[in-house]
Structures are given as C-alpha cells and as structure tokens.
N, C-alpha and C. Protein backbone atom coordinates (compact mmCIF):
# COMPACT_ATOMS: atom_id res chain seq x y z
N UNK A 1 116.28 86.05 121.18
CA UNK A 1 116.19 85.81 119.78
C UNK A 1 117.07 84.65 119.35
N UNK A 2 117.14 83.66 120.45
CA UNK A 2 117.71 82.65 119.59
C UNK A 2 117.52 82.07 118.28
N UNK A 3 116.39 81.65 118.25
CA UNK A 3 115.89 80.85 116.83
C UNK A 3 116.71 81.91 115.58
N UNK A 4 116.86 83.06 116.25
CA UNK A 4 117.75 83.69 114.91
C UNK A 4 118.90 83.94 114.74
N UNK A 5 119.50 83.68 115.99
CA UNK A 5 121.14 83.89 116.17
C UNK A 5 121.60 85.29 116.44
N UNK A 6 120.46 86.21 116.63
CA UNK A 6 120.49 87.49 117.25
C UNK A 6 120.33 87.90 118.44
N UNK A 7 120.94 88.74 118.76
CA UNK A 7 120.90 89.74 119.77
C UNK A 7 120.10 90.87 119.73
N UNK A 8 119.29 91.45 121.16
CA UNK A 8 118.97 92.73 120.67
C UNK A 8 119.45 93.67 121.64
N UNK A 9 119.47 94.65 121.73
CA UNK A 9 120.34 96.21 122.06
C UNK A 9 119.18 96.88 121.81
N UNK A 10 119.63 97.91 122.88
CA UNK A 10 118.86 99.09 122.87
C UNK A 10 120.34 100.16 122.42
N UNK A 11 119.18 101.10 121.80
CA UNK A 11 120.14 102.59 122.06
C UNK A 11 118.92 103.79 122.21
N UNK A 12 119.76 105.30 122.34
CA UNK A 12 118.90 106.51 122.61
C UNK A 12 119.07 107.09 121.11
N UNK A 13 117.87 107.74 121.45
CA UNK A 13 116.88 108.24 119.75
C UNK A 13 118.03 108.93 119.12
N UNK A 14 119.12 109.67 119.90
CA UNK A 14 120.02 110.86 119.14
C UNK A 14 120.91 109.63 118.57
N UNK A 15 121.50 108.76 119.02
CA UNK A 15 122.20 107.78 118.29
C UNK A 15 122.13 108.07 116.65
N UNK A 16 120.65 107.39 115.87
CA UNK A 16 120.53 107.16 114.66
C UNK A 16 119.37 107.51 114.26
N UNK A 17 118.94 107.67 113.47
CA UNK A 17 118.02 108.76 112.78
C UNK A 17 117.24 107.49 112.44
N UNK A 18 116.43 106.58 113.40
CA UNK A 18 115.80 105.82 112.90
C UNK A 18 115.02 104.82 114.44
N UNK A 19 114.61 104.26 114.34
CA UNK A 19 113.25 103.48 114.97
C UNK A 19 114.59 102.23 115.61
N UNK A 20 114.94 101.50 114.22
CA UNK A 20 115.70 99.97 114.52
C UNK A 20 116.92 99.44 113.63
N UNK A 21 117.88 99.06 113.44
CA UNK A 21 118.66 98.87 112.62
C UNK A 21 119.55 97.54 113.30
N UNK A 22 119.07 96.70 111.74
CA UNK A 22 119.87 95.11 112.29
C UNK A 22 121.37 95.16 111.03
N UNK A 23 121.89 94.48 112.38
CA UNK A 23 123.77 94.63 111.14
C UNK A 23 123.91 93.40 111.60
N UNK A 24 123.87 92.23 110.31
CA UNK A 24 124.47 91.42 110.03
C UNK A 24 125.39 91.12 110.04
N UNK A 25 126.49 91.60 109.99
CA UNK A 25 128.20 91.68 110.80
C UNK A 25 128.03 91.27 112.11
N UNK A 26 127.32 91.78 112.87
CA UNK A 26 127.49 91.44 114.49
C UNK A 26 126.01 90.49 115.08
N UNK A 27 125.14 90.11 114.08
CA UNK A 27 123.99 89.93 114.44
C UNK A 27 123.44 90.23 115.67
N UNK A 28 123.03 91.67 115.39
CA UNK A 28 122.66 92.23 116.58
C UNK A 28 121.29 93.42 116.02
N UNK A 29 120.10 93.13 116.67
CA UNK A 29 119.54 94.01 116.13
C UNK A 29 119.29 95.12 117.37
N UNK A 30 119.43 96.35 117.00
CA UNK A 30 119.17 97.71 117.91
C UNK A 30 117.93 98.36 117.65
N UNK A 31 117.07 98.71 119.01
CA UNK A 31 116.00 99.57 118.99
C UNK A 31 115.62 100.65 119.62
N UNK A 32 115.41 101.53 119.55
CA UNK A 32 115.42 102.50 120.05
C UNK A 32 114.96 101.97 121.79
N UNK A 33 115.32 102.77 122.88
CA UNK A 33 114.93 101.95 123.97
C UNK A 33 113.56 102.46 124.74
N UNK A 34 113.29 103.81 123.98
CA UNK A 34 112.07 104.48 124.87
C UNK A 34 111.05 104.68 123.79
N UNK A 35 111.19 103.71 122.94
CA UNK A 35 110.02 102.83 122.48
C UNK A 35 109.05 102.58 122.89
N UNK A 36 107.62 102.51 122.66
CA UNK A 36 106.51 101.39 123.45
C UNK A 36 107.15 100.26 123.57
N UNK A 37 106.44 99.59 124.09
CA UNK A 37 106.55 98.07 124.19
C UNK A 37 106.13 97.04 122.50
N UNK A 38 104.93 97.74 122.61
CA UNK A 38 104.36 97.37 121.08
C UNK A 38 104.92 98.09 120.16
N UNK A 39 105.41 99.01 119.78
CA UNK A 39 106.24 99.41 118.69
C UNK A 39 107.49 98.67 118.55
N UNK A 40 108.01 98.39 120.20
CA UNK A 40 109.38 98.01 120.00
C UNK A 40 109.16 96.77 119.31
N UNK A 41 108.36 95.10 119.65
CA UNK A 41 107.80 94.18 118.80
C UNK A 41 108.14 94.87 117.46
N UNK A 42 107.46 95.79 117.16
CA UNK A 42 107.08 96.00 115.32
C UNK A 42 108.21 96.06 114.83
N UNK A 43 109.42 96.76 115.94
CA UNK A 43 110.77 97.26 114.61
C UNK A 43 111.67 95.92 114.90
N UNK A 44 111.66 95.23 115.81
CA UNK A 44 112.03 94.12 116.14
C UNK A 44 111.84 92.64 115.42
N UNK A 45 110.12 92.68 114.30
CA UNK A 45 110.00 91.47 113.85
C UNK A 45 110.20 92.72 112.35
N UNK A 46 110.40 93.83 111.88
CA UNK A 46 110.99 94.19 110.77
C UNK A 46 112.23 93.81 110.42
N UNK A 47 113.05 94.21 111.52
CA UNK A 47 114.18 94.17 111.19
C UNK A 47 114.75 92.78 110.96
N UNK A 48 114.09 91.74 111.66
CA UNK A 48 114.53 90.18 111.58
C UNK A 48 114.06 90.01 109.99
N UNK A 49 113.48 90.77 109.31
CA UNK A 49 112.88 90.44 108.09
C UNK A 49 113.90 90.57 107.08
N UNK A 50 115.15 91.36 107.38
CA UNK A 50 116.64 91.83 106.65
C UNK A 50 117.51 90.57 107.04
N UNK A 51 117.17 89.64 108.06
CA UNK A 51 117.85 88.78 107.77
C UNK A 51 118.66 87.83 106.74
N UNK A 52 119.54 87.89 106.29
CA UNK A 52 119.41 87.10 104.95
C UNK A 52 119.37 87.46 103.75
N UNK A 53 119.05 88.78 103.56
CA UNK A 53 119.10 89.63 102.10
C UNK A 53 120.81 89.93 102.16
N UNK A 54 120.83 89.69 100.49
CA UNK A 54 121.88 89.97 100.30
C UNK A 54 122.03 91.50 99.77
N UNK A 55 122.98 91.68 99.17
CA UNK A 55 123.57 93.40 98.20
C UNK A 55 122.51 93.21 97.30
N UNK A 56 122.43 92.49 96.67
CA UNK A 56 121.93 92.47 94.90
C UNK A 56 120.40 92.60 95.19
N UNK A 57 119.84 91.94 96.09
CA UNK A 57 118.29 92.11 96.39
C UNK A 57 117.88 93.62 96.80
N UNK A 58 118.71 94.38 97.60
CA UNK A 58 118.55 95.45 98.33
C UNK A 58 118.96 96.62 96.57
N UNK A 59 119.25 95.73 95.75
CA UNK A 59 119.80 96.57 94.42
C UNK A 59 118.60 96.67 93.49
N UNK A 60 117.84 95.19 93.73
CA UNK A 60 117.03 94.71 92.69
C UNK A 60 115.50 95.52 93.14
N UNK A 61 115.99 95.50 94.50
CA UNK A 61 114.11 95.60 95.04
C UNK A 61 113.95 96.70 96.45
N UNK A 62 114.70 97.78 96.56
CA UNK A 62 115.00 98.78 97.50
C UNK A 62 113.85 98.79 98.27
N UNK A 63 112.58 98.98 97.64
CA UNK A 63 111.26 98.75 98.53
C UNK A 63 110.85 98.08 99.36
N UNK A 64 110.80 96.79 98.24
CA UNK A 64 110.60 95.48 99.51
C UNK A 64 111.14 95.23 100.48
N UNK A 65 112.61 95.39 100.17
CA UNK A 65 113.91 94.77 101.17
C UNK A 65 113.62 96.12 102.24
C-alpha cells in the first residue's frame, strides 16, 4: 500500500469485534486474517476510504464516513 503510506496487518477475529480497522496514528490498516481473499480486498479498499477524514466530518456525517 504504498501509494497510501500504509501498512497492512492481519489480526484474529477475537481481537476486535469487527471485519477491518485503519488508525491513522500508525498508518496501518488491520484485517481480519481468515478472511476470504475477496472480502479481505473489500475491508481493505473501505478502510483506505477513512483516510483523511477528520473529527468534525465523522461528527457531521457518521454514515458516510
């Protein structure tokens, strides 16, 4: 994931109550690792989609973001 300045990580499902989670602090996005292949893609080009949102957007527009 160069072009984005990210990293990606795996972790196991008991970790986090969720599919994928990107933290901008460490630019690193995590996916579950026993994923499909094609799912893993899906939470992988989601989560690059949080790139760049700030507080106030995630305030203004909880849905979208």
């Amino acid at each position: 994931m160069q072009k984005y300045g990210v990293k990606i990580e795996y972790f196991d499902k008991d970790l986090w109550n969720r599919n994928g989670i990107y933290i901008d602090e460490i630019k690193v996005v995590f996916v579950i690792k026993n994923l499909a292949s094609e799912k893993q893609k899906q939470v992988i080009v989601h989560e690059l989609g949080h790139i760049d949102h700030t507080e106030q957007e995630y305030k203004n527009a909880k849905i979208k973001c």
